[in-house]
Every structure is written in structure tokens, then in C-alpha cells.
C-alpha atoms as a PDB file:
ATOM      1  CA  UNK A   1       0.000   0.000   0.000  1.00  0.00           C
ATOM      2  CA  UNK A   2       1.317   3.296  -0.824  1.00  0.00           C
ATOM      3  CA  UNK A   3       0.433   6.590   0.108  1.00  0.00           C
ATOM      4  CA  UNK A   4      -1.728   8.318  -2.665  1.00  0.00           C
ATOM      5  CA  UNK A   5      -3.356   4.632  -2.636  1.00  0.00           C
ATOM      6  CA  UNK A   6      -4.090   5.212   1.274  1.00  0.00           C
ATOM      7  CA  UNK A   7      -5.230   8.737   0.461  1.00  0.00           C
ATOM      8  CA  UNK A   8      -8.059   8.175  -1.908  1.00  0.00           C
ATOM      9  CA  UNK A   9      -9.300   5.750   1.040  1.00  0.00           C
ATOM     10  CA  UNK A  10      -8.727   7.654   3.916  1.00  0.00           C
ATOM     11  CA  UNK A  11      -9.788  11.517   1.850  1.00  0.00           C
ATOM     12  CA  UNK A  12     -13.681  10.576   2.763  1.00  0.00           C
ATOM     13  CA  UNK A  13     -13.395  10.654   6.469  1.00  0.00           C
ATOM     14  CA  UNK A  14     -11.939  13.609   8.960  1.00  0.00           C
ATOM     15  CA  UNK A  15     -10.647  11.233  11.445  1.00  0.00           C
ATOM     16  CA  UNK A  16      -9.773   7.462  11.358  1.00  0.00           C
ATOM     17  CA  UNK A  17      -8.287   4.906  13.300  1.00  0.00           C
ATOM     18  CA  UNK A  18      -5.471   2.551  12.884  1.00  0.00           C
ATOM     19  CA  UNK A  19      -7.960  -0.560  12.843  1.00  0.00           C
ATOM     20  CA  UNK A  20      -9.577   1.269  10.060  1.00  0.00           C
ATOM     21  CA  UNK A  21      -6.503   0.862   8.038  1.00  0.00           C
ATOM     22  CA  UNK A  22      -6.481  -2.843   8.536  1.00  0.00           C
ATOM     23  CA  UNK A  23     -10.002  -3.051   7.362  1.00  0.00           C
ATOM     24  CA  UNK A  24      -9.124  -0.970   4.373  1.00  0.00           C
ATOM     25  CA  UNK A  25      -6.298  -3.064   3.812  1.00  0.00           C
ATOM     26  CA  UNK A  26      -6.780  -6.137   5.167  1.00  0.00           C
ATOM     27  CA  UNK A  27      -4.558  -7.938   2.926  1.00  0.00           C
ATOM     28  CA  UNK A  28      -1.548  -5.861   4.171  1.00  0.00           C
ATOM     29  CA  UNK A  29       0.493  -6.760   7.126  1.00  0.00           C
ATOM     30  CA  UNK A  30      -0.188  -5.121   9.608  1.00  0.00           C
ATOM     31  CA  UNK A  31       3.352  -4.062  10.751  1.00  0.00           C
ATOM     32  CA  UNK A  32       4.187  -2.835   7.529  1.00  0.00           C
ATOM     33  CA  UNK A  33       0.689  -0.711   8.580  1.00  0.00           C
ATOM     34  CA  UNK A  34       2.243   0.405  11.699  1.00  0.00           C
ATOM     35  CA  UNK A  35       5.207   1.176   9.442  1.00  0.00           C
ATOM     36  CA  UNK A  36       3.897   3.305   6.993  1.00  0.00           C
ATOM     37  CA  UNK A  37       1.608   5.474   9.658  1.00  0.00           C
ATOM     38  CA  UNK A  38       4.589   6.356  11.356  1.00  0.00           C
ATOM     39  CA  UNK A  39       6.199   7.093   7.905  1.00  0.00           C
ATOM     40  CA  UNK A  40       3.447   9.457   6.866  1.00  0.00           C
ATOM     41  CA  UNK A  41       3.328  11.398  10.262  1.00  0.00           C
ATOM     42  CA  UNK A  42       7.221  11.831  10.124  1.00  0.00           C
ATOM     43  CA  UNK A  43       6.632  12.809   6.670  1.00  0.00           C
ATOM     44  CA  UNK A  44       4.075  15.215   7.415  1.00  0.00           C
ATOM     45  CA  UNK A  45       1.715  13.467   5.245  1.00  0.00           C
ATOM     46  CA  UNK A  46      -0.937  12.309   8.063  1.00  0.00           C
ATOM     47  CA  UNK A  47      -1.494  14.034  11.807  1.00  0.00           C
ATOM     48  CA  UNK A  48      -1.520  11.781  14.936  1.00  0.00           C
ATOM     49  CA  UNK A  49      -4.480  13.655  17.156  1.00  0.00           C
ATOM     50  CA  UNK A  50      -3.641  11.268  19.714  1.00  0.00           C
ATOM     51  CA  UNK A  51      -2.489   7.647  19.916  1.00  0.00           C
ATOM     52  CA  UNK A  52      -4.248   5.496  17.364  1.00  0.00           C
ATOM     53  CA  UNK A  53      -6.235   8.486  15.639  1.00  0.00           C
ATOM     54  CA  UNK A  54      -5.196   9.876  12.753  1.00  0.00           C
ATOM     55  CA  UNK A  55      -6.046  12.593   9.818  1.00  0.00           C
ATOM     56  CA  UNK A  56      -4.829  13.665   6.511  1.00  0.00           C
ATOM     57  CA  UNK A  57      -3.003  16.628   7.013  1.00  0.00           C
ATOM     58  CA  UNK A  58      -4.752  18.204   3.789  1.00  0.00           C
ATOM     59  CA  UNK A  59      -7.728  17.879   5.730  1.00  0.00           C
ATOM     60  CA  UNK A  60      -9.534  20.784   7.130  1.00  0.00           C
ATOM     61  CA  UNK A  61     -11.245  20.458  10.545  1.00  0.00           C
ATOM     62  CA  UNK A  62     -14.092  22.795  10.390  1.00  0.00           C
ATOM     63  CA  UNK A  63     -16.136  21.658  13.804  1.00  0.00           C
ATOM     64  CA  UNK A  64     -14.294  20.696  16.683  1.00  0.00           C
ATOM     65  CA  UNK A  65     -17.753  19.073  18.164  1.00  0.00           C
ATOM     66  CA  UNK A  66     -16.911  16.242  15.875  1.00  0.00           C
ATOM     67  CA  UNK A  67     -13.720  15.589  17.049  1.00  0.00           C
ATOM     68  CA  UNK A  68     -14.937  15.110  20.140  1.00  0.00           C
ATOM     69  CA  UNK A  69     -17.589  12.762  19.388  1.00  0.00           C
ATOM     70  CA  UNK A  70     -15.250  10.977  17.346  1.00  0.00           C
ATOM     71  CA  UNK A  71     -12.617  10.432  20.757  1.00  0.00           C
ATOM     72  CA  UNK A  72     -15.384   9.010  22.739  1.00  0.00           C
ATOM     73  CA  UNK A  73     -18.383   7.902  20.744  1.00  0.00           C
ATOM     74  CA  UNK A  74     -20.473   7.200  23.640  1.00  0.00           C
ATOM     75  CA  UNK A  75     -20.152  11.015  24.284  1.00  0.00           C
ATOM     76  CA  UNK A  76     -23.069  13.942  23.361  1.00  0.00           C
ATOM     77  CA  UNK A  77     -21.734  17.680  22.766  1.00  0.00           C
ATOM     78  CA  UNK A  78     -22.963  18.986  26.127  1.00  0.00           C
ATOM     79  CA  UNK A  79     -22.340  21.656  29.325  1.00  0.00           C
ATOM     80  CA  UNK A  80     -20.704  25.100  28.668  1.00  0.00           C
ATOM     81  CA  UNK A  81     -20.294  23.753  25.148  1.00  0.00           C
ATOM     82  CA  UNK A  82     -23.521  23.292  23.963  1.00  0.00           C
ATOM     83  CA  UNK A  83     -25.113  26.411  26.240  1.00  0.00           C
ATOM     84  CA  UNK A  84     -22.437  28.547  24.537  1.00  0.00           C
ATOM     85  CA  UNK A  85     -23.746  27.200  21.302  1.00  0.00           C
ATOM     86  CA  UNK A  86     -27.050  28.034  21.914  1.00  0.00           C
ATOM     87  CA  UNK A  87     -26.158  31.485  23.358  1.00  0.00           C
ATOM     88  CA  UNK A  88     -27.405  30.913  26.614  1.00  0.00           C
ATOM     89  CA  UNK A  89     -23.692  32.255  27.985  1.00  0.00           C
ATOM     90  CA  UNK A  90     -21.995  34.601  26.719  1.00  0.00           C
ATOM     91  CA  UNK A  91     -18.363  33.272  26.665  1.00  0.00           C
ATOM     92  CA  UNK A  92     -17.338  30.065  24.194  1.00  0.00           C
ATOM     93  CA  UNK A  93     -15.297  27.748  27.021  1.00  0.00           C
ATOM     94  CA  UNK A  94     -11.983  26.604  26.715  1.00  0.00           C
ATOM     95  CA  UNK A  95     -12.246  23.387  26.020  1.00  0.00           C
ATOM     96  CA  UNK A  96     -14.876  21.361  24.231  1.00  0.00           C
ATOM     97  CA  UNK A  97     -17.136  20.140  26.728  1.00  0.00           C
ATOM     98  CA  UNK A  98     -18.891  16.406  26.717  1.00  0.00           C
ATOM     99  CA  UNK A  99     -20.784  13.880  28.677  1.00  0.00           C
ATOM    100  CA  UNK A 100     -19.782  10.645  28.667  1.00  0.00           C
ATOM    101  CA  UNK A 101     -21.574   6.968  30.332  1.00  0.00           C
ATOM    102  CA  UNK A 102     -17.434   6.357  29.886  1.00  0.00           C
ATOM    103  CA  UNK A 103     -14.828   7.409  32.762  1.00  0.00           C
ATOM    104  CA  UNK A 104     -13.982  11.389  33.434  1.00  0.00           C
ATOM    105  CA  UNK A 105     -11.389  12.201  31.035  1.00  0.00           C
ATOM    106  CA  UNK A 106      -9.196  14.956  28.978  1.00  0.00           C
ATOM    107  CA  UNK A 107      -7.488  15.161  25.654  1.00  0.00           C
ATOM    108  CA  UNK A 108      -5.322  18.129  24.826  1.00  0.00           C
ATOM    109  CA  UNK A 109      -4.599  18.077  21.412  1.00  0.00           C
ATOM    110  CA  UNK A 110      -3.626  20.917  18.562  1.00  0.00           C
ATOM    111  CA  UNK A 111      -7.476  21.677  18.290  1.00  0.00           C
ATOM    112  CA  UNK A 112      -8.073  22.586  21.837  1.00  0.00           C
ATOM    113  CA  UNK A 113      -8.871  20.702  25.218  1.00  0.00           C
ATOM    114  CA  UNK A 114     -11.700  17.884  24.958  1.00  0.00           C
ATOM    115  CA  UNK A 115     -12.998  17.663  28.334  1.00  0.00           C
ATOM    116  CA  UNK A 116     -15.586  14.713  29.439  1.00  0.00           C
ATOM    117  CA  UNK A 117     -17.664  13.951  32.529  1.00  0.00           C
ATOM    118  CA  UNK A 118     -19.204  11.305  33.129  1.00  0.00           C
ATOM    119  CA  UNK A 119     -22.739  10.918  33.899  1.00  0.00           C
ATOM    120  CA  UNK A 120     -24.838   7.065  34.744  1.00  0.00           C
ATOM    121  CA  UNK A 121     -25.884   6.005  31.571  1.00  0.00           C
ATOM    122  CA  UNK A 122     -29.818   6.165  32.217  1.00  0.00           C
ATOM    123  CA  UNK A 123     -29.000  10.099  31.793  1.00  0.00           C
ATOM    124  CA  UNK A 124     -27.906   9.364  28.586  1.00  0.00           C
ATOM    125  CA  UNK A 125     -30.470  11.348  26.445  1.00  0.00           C
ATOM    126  CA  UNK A 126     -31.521  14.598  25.159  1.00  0.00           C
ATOM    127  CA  UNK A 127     -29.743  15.277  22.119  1.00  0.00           C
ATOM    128  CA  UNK A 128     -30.048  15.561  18.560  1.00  0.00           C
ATOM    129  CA  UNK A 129     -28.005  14.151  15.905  1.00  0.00           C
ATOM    130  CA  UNK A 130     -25.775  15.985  13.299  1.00  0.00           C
ATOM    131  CA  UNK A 131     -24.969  14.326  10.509  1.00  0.00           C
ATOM    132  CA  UNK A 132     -22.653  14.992   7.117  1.00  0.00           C
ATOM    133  CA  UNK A 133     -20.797  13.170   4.736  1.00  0.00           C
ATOM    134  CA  UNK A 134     -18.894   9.983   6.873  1.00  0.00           C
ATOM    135  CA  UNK A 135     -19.480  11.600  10.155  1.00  0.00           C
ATOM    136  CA  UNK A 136     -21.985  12.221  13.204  1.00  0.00           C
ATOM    137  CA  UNK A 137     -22.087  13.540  16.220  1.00  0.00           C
ATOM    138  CA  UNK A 138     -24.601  14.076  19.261  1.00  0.00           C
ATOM    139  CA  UNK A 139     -25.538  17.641  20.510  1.00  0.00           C
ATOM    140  CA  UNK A 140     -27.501  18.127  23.435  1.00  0.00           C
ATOM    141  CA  UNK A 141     -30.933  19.957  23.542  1.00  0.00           C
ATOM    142  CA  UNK A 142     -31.244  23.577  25.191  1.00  0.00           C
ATOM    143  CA  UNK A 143     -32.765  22.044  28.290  1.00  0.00           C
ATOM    144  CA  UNK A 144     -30.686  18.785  28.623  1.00  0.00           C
ATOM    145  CA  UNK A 145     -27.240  21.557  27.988  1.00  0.00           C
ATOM    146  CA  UNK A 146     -28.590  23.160  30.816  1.00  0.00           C
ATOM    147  CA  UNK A 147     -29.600  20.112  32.968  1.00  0.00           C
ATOM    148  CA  UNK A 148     -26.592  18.489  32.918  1.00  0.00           C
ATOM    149  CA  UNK A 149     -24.835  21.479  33.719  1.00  0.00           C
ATOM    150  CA  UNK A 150     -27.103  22.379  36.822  1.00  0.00           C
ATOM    151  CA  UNK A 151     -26.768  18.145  37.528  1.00  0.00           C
ATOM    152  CA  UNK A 152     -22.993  18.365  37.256  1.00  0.00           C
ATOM    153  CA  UNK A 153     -22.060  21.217  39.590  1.00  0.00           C
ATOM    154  CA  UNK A 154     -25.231  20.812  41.617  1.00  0.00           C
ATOM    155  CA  UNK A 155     -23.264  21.118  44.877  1.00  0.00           C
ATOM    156  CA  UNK A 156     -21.803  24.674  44.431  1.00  0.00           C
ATOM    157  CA  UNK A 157     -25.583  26.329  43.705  1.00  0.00           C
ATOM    158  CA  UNK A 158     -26.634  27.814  46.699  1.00  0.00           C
ATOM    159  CA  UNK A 159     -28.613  30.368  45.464  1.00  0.00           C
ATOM    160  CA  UNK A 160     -30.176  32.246  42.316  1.00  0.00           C
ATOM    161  CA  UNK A 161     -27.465  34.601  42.096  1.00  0.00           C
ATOM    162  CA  UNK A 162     -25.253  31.247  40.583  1.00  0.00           C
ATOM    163  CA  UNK A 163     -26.679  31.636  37.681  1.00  0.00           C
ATOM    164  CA  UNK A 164     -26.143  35.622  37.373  1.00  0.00           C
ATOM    165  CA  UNK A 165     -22.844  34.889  38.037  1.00  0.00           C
ATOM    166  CA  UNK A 166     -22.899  32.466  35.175  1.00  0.00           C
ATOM    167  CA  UNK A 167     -24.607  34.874  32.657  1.00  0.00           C
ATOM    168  CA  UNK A 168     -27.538  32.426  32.037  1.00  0.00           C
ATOM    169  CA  UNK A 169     -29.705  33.375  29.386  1.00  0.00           C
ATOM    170  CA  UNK A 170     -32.597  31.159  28.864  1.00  0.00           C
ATOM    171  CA  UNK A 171     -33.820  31.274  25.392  1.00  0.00           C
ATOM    172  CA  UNK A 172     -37.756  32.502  24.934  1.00  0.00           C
ATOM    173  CA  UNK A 173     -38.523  29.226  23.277  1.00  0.00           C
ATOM    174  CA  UNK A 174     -37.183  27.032  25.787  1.00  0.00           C
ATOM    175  CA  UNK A 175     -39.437  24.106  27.409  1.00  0.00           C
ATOM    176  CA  UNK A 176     -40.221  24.407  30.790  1.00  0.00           C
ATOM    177  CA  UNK A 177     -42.079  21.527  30.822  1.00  0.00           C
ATOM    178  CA  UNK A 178     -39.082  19.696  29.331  1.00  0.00           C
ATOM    179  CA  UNK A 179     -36.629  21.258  31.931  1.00  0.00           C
ATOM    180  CA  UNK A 180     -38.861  20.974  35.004  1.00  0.00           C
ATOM    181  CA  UNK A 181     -39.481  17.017  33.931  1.00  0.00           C
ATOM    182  CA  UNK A 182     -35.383  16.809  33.664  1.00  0.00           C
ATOM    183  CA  UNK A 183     -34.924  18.966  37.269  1.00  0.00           C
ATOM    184  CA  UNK A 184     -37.264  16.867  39.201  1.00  0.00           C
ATOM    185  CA  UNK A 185     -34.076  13.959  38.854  1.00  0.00           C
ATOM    186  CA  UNK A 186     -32.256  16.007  41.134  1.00  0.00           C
ATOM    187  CA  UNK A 187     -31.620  15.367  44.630  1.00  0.00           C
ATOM    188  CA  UNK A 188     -31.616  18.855  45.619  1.00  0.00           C
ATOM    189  CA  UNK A 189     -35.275  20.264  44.409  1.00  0.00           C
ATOM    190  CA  UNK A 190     -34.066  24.211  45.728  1.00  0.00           C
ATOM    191  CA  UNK A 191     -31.897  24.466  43.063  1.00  0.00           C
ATOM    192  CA  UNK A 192     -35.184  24.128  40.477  1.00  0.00           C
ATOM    193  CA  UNK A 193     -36.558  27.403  42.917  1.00  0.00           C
ATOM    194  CA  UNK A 194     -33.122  28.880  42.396  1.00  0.00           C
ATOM    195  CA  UNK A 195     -33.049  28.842  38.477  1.00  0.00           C
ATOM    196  CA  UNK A 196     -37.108  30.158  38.426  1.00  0.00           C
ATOM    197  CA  UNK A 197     -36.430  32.808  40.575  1.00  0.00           C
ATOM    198  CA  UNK A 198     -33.634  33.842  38.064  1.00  0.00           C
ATOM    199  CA  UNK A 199     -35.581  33.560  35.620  1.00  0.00           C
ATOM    200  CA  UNK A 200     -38.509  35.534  37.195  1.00  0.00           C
ATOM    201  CA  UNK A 201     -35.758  37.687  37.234  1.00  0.00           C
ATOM    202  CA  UNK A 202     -34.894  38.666  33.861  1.00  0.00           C
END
């Protein structure tokens, strides 16, 4: 396998993985694999992201939300991330914010921090998929951005002024039905008075 062979393979998808390769190539050995990935990164023909991930160099990352996705794929675009998306704060994080059913983690790599937090998998919901050509990733709804925010640092919000603090700005089409049916899962109902009587507030 050579490289411009390798290229028109690997030139469909933003990301891929070494076990991709042997897929691709399954009749190649798979040190001489190992080989030629090393080869190409010294080259400056492919980027290593981080061990075992790989992209063309040529190829243009144009949303960071799927490399994150694609790092953990039982992850969903989430927390300061997605509000900041959504404009509900004003300030983009940063790092590139996820829930995960996996274990806490962090990637630092040339297109930012990926940070992950890990949440029981029955809270594994509330998000949308965006697709494109070879690629998807999850993005979490308005409400569940917010939820698993409030659900996350539940602890340090004592009082409405938290989320003044935090420049929340709830959007006017936001469900309150949806959010109060996601709040009632916390332990600590006051917070659900704290966040109204912000809200009340605005």
C-alpha cells in the first residue's frame, strides 16, 4: 500500500483509526501498517491527534464538536459547550465540553482541550443528531445543555445569584415543561426554585 493509494481511502473521512486501516487493507500486514503510519506522520503526510487516531493533514477540521464525538463515541456535545452554542452564555469555554456513560477524562490536542464527565448512563439522552458526509455527532438539547450542567455542579448552587454569576440566558422558546421534567431527577429540588427565581428575574 502506498500513500496516494491510502489517500483516496482515507480523503472521505476527517478522522480514522489505525484498525480502520487494517479493514481498508486487510490484505496488508499489519506491521508494515504500523510502518507506513509512522512514515506518513514523520513525513508530514498524516497528523496523529492522539495515539491510534489519525487525519490527513490536507484535511480541514471545520467543527471541533466532531472531534470530540469521534474520541469518545459514547459522548453527546454537552455543558458550557452546547449552552455557549445556543447562546445561553456569553463566553465560548476553553475546552470542548462532553458527557460521557465512559470514565472522566481529557485530551489536549492541537485543536483545543476535549474535556468529558461522566454521567450514569440512564442520563444518557436529550440530544439531537448531526450528521454529514462519513461523520456524526450528538448535541444536546437547550434544556438537557442546561440540565446536565445544573446536575454536574449541583453542589456549588446555593442560590439564584449562581446563575447571574454564570450569565444564564434562557432562550424565549425554551421548554419548561421539558426542563422541570429533567430537574425533578435532582436530589436537591431548591436548586429548580433557584433557576425560576432567576428567571422571574430577567
Amino acid at each position: 500500500m502506498d500513500f496516494q493509494t491510502f489517500r483516496l481511502k482515507a480523503k472521505d473521512y476527517p478522522f480514522f483509526k489505525y484498525v480502520d486501516l487494517l479493514k481498508w487493507f486487510p490484505n496488508d500486514n499489519e506491521q508494515t501498517i504500523k510502518q507506513n503510519l509512522k512514515s506518513w506522520v514523520k513525513k508530514g503526510q498524516l497528523e496523529r491527534i492522539i495515539k491510534g487516531v489519525y487525519k490527513l493533514k490536507e484535511t480541514e477540521i471545520k467543527d471541533e464538536f466532531l472531534l470530540a464525538s469521534y474520541l469518545d463515541e459514547s459522548s453527546y456535545i454537552s455543558l458550557e459547550s452546547a449552552l455557549s452554542f445556543y447562546g445561553m452564555i456569553p463566553e465560548f469555554p476553553y475546552s470542548i465540553t462532553s458527557v460521557t456513560i465512559k470514565k472522566t477524562k481529557k485530551f489536549k490536542t492541537n485543536y483545543g482541550i476535549l474535556s468529558y464527565r461522566k454521567v450514569k448512563s440512564d442520563l444518557f439522552f436529550g440530544f439531537k443528531l448531526i450528521t454529514g458526509n462519513n461523520y456524526l455527532y450528538r448535541l444536546a438539547t437547550p434544556e438537557k445543555a442546561l440540565f446536565d450542567f445544573i446536575y454536574l455542579n449541583q453542589r456549588e448552587i446555593k442560590t439564584p445569584d449562581y446563575f447571574k454569576e454564570m450569565r444564564l440566558s434562557l432562550p424565549q422558546d425554551i421548554s419548561w415543561k421539558k426542563l422541570s421534567s429533567l430537574l425533578s431527577l435532582l436530589k436537591n429540588k431548591v436548586i429548580i426554585l433557584h433557576l425560576k427565581s432567576y428567571a422571574n428575574s430577567q
